[in-house]
C-alpha atoms as a PDB file:
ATOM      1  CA  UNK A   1      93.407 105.018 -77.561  1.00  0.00           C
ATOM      2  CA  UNK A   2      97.173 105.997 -76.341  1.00  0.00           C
ATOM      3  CA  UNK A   3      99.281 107.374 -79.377  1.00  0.00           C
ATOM      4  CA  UNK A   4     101.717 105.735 -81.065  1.00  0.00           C
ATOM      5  CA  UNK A   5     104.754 106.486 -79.367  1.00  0.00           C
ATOM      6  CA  UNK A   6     103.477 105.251 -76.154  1.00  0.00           C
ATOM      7  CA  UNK A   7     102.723 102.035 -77.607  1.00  0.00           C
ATOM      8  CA  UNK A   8     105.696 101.648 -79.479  1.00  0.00           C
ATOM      9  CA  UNK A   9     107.145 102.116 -76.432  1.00  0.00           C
ATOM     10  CA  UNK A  10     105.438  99.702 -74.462  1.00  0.00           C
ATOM     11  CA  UNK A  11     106.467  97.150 -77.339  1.00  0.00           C
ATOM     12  CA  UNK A  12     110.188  97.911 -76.022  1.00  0.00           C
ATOM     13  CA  UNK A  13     108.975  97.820 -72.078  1.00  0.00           C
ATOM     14  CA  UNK A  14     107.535  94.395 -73.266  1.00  0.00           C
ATOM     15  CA  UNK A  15     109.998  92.814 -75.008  1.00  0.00           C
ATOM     16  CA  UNK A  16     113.279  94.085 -72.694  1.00  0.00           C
ATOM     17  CA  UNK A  17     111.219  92.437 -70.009  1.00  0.00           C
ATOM     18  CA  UNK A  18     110.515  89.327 -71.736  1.00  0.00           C
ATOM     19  CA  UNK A  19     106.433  89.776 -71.028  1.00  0.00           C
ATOM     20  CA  UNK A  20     103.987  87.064 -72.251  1.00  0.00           C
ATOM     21  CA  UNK A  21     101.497  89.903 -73.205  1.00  0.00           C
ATOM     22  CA  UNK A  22     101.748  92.783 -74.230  1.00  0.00           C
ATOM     23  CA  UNK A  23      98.484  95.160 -75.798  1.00  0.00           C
ATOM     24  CA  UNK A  24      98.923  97.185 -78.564  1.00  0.00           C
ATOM     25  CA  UNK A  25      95.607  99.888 -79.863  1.00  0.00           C
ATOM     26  CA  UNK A  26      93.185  97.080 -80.956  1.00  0.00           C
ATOM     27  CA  UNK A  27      95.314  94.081 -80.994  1.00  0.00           C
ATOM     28  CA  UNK A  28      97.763  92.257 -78.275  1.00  0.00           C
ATOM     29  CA  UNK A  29     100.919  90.339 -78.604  1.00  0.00           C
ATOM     30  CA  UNK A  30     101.051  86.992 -77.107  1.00  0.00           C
ATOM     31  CA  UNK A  31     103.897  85.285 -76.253  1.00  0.00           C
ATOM     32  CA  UNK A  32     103.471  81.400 -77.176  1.00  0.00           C
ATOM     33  CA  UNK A  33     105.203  78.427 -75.677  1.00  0.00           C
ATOM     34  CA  UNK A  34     108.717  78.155 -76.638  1.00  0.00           C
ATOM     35  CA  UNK A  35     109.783  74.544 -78.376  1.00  0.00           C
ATOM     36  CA  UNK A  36     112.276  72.247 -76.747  1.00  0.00           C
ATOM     37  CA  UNK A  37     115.039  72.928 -79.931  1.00  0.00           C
ATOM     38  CA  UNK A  38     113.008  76.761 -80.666  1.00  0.00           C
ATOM     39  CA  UNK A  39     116.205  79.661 -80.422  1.00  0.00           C
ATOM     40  CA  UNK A  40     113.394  82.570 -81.082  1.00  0.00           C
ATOM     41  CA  UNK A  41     110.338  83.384 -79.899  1.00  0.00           C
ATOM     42  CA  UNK A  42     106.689  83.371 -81.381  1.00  0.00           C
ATOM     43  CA  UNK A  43     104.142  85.541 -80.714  1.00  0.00           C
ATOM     44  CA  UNK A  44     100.416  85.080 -81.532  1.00  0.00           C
ATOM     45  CA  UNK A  45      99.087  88.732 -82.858  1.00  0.00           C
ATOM     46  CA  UNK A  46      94.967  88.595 -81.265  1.00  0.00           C
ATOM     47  CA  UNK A  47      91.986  90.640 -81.406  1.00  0.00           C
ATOM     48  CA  UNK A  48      91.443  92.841 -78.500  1.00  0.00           C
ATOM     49  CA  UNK A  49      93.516  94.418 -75.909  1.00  0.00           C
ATOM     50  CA  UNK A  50      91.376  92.381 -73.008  1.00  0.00           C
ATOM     51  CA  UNK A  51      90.720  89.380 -72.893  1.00  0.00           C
ATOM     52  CA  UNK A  52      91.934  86.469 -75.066  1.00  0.00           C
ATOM     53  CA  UNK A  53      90.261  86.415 -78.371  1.00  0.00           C
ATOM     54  CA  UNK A  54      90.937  85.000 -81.874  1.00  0.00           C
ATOM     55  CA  UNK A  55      94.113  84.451 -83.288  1.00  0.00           C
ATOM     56  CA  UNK A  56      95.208  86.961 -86.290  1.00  0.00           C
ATOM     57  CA  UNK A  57      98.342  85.475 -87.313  1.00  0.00           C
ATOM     58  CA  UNK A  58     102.014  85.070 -85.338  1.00  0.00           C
ATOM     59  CA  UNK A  59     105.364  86.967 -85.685  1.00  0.00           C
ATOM     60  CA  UNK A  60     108.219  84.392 -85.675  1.00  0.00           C
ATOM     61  CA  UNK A  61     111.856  84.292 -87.333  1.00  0.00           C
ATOM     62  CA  UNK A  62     111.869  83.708 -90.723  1.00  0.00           C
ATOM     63  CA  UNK A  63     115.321  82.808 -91.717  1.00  0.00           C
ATOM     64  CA  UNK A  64     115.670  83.430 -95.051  1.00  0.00           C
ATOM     65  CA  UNK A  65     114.891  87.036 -94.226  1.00  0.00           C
ATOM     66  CA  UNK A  66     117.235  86.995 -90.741  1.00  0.00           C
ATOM     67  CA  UNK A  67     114.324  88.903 -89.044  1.00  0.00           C
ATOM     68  CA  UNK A  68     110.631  88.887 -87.296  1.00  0.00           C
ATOM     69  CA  UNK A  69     107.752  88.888 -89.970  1.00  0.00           C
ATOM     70  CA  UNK A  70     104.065  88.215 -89.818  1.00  0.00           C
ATOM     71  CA  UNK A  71     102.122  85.135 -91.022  1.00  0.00           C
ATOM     72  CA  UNK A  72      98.683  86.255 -91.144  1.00  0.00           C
ATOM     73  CA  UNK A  73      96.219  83.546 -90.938  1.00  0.00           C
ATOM     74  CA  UNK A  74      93.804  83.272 -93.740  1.00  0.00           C
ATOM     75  CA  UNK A  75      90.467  85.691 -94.115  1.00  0.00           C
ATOM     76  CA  UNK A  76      92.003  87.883 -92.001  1.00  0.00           C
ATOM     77  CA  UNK A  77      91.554  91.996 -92.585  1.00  0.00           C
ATOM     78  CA  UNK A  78      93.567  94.509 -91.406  1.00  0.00           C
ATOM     79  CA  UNK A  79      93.370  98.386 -91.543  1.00  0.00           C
ATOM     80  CA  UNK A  80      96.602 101.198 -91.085  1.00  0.00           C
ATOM     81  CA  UNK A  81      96.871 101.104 -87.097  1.00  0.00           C
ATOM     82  CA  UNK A  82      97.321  97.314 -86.653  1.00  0.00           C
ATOM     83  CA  UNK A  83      99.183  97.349 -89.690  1.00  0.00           C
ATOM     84  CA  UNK A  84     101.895  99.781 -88.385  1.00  0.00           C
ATOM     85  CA  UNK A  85     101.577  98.157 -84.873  1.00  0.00           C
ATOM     86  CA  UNK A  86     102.492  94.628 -86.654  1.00  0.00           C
ATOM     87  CA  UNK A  87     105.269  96.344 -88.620  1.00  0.00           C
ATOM     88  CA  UNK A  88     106.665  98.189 -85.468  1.00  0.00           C
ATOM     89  CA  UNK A  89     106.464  94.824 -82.981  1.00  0.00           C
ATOM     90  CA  UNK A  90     108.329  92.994 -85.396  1.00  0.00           C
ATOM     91  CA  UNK A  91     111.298  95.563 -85.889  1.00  0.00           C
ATOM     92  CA  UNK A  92     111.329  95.690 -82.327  1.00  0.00           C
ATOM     93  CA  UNK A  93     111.636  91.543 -81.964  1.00  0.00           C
ATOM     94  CA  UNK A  94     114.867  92.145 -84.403  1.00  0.00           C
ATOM     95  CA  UNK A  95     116.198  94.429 -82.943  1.00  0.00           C
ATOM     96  CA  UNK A  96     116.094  93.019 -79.394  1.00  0.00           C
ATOM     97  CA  UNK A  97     116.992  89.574 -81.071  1.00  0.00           C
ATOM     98  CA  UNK A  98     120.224  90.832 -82.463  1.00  0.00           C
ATOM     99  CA  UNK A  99     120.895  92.987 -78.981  1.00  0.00           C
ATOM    100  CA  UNK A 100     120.477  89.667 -77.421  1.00  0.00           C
ATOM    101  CA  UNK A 101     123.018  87.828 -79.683  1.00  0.00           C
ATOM    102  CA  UNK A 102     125.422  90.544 -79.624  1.00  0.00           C
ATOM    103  CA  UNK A 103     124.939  90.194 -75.583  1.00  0.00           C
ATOM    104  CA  UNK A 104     126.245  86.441 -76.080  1.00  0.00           C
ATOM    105  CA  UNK A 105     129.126  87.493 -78.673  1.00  0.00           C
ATOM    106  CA  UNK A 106     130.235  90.321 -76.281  1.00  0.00           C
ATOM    107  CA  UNK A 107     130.136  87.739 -73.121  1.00  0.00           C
ATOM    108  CA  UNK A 108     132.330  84.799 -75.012  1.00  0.00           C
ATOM    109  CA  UNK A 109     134.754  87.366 -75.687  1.00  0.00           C
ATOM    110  CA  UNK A 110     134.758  89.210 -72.797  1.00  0.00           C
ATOM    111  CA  UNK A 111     134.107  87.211 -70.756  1.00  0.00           C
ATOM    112  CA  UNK A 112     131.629  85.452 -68.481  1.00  0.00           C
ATOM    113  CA  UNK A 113     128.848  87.503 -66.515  1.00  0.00           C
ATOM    114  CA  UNK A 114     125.904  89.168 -66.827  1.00  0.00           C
ATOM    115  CA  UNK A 115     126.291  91.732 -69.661  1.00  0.00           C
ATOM    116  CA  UNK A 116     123.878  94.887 -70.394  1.00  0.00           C
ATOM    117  CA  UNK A 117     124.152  97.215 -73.454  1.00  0.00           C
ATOM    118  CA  UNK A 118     121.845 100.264 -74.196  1.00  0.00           C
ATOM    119  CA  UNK A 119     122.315 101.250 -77.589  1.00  0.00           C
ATOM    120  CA  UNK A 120     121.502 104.671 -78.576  1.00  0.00           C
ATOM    121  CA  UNK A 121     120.009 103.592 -81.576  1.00  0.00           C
ATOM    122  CA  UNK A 122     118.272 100.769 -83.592  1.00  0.00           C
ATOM    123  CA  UNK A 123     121.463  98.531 -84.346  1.00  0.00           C
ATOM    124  CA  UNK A 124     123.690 100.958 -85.341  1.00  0.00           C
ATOM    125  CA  UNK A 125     125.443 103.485 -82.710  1.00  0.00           C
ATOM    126  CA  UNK A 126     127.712 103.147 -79.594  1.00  0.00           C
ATOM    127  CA  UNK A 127     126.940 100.936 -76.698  1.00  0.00           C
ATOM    128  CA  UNK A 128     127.271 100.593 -73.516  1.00  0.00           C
ATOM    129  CA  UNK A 129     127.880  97.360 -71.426  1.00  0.00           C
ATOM    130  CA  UNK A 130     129.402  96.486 -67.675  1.00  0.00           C
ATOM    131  CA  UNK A 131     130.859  93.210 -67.285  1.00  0.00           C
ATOM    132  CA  UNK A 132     130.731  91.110 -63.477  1.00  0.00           C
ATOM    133  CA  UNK A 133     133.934  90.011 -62.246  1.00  0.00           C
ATOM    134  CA  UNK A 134     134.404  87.286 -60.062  1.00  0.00           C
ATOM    135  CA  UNK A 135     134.757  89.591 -57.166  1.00  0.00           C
ATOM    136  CA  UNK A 136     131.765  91.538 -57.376  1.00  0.00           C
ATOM    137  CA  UNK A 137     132.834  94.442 -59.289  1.00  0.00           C
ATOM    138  CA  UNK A 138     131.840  95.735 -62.618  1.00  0.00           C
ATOM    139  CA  UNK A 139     134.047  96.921 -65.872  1.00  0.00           C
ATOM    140  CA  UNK A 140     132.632  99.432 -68.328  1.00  0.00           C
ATOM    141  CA  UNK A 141     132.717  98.945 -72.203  1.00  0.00           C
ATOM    142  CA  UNK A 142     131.965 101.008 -74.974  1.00  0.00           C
ATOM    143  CA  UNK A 143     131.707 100.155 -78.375  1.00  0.00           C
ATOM    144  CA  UNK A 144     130.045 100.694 -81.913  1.00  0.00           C
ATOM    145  CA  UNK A 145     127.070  98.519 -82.582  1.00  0.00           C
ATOM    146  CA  UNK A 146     126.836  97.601 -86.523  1.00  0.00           C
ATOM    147  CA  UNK A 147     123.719  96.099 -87.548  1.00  0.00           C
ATOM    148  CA  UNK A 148     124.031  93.840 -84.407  1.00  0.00           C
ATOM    149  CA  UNK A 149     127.413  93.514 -84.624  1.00  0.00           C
ATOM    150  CA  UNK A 150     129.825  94.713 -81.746  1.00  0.00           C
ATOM    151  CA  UNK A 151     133.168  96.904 -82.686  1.00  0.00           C
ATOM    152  CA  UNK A 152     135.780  98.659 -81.415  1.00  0.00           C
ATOM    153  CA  UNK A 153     135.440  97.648 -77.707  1.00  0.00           C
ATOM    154  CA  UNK A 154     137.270  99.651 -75.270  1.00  0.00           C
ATOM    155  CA  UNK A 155     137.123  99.033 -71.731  1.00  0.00           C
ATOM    156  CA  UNK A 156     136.294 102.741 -70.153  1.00  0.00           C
END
């Protein structure tokens, strides 16, 4: 079994990269169809690392809570290290979820182009992001990231 930084990490690998699967200790994330009108994602949470195997429940957006949670499916069981893996996956949905909406907030005000930003920390802490001109070369931003929420951007 790898530890539990290694895995959380992988959640991040998974989720930057937009993955359809990505294996946890004993269970896997699977990425589901997206709907025609759907703005987040879904993810089935399955027994087994493996191979395709029953369906535990899914981590979608619930809006009420503006984040990821998990809808178990009923008679299902759970002990500690899925529990924390569930918990984990779906702070790590939100958090790349709001990274991606700040991405779009930065880009309408900034401009158009591909924008990147690596925060230093889970929603709060300066960012980093480079903005394509037209011509083919890049401007560097900083800011201060606020539960998702860009401030204080200075071109650098």
């Amino acid at each position: 079994m790898k530890d539990s930084k290694t895995i959380y990490e992988s959640f991040s690998f998974g989720l930057q990269r937009n993955l359809p699967y990505i294996p946890g200790s004993y269970i896997a994330f699977r990425r589901m169809p997206s709907l025609e009108t759907g703005k987040t994602k879904v993810w089935s949470v399955q027994e087994g690392v493996t191979e395709n195997r029953g369906s535990l429940g899914y981590i979608k957006w619930f809006g009420r809570w503006r984040k990821y949670a998990f809808q178990p499916n009923p008679n299902t069981t759970f002990e500690e290290v899925c529990l924390r893996e569930i918990a984990e996956f779906g702070a790590k949905a939100t958090h790349f979820h709001r990274l991606l909406n700040a991405q779009a907030k930065a880009r309408a005000k900034h401009g158009d182009g591909p924008i990147d930003l690596w925060p230093k920390d889970l929603l709060t802490g300066p960012v980093e992001f480079y903005r394509s001109e037209p011509n083919g070369t890049q401007k560097r931003f900083k800011a201060d990231m606020v539960d998702g929420e860009l401030t204080n951007v200075v071109q650098i």
